[in-house]
Protein backbone atom coordinates (compact mmCIF):
# COMPACT_ATOMS: atom_id res chain seq x y z
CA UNK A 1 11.14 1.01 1.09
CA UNK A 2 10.18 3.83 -0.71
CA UNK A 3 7.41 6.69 -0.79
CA UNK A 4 3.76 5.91 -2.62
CA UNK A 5 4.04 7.25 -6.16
CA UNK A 6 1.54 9.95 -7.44
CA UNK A 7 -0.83 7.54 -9.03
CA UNK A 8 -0.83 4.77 -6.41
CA UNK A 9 -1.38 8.22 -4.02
CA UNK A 10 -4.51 9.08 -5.90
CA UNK A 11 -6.00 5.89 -6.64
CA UNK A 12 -5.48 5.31 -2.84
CA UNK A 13 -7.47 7.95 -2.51
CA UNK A 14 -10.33 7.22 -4.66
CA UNK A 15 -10.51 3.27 -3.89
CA UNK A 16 -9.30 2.64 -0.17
CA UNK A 17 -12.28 3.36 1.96
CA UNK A 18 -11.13 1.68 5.72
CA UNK A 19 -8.79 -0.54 7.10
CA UNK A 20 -7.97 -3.84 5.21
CA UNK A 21 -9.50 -2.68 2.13
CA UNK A 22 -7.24 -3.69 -1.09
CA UNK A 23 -7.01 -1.72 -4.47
CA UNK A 24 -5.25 -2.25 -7.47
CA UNK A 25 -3.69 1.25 -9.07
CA UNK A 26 -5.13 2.10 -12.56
CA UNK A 27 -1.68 4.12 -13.46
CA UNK A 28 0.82 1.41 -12.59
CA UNK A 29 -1.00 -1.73 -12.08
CA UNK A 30 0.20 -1.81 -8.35
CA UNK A 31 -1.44 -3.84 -5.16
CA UNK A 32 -2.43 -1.00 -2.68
CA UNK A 33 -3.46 -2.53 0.80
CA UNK A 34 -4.77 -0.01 3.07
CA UNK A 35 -3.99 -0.06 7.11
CA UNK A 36 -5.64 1.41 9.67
CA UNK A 37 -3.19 0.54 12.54
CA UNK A 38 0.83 1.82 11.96
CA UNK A 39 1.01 -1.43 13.81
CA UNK A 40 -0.57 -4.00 10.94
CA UNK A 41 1.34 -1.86 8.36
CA UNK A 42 4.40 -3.13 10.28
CA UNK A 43 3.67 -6.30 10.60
CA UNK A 44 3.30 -6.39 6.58
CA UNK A 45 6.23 -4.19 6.35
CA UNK A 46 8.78 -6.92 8.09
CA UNK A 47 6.71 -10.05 5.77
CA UNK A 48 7.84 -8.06 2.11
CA UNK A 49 11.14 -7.88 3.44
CA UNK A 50 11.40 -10.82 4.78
CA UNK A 51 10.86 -11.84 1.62
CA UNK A 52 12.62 -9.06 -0.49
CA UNK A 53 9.71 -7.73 -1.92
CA UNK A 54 9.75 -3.88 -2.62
CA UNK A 55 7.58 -2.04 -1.86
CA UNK A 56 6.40 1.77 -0.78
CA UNK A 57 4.28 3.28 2.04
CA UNK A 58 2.54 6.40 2.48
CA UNK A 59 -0.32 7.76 4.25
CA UNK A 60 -3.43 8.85 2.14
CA UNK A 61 -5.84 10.45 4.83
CA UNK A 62 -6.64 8.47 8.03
CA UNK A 63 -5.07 5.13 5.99
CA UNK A 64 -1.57 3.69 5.99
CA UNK A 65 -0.67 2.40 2.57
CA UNK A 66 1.41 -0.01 1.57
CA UNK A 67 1.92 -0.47 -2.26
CA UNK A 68 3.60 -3.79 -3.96
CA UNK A 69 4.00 -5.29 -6.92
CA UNK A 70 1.26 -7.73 -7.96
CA UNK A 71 2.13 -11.03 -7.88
CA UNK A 72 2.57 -12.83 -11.56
């Protein structure tokens, strides 16, 4: 896991309104999944590596992010 870049931060910001709401970052074409509950963020947390999926979290105001490739 890493940290939320700078754009997926900011586009976080701008598109992520509440819990479960789902953005796609305009700088690096990222999925952004926003988490109200540290708890939910988990749960997706141990699915991505479950499955070896990188990914990065951050926190962007009251929201947990997660950030992941798209899938192709």
């Amino acid at each position: 896991m890493e940290a939320l870049s700078e754009c997926c931060r900011r586009e976080a910001g701008r598109s992520l309104a509440r819990a479960r709401d789902v953005a796609t970052c305009d700088g690096c074409g990222r999925l952004l999944l926003g988490w109200g509950d540290p708890e939910e963020q988990a749960k997706t947390r141990a699915e991505l590596e479950r499955h070896g999926t990188p990914f990065a979290e951050g926190r962007v105001g009251a929201l947990y992010v997660t950030s992941k490739e798209r899938a192709g």
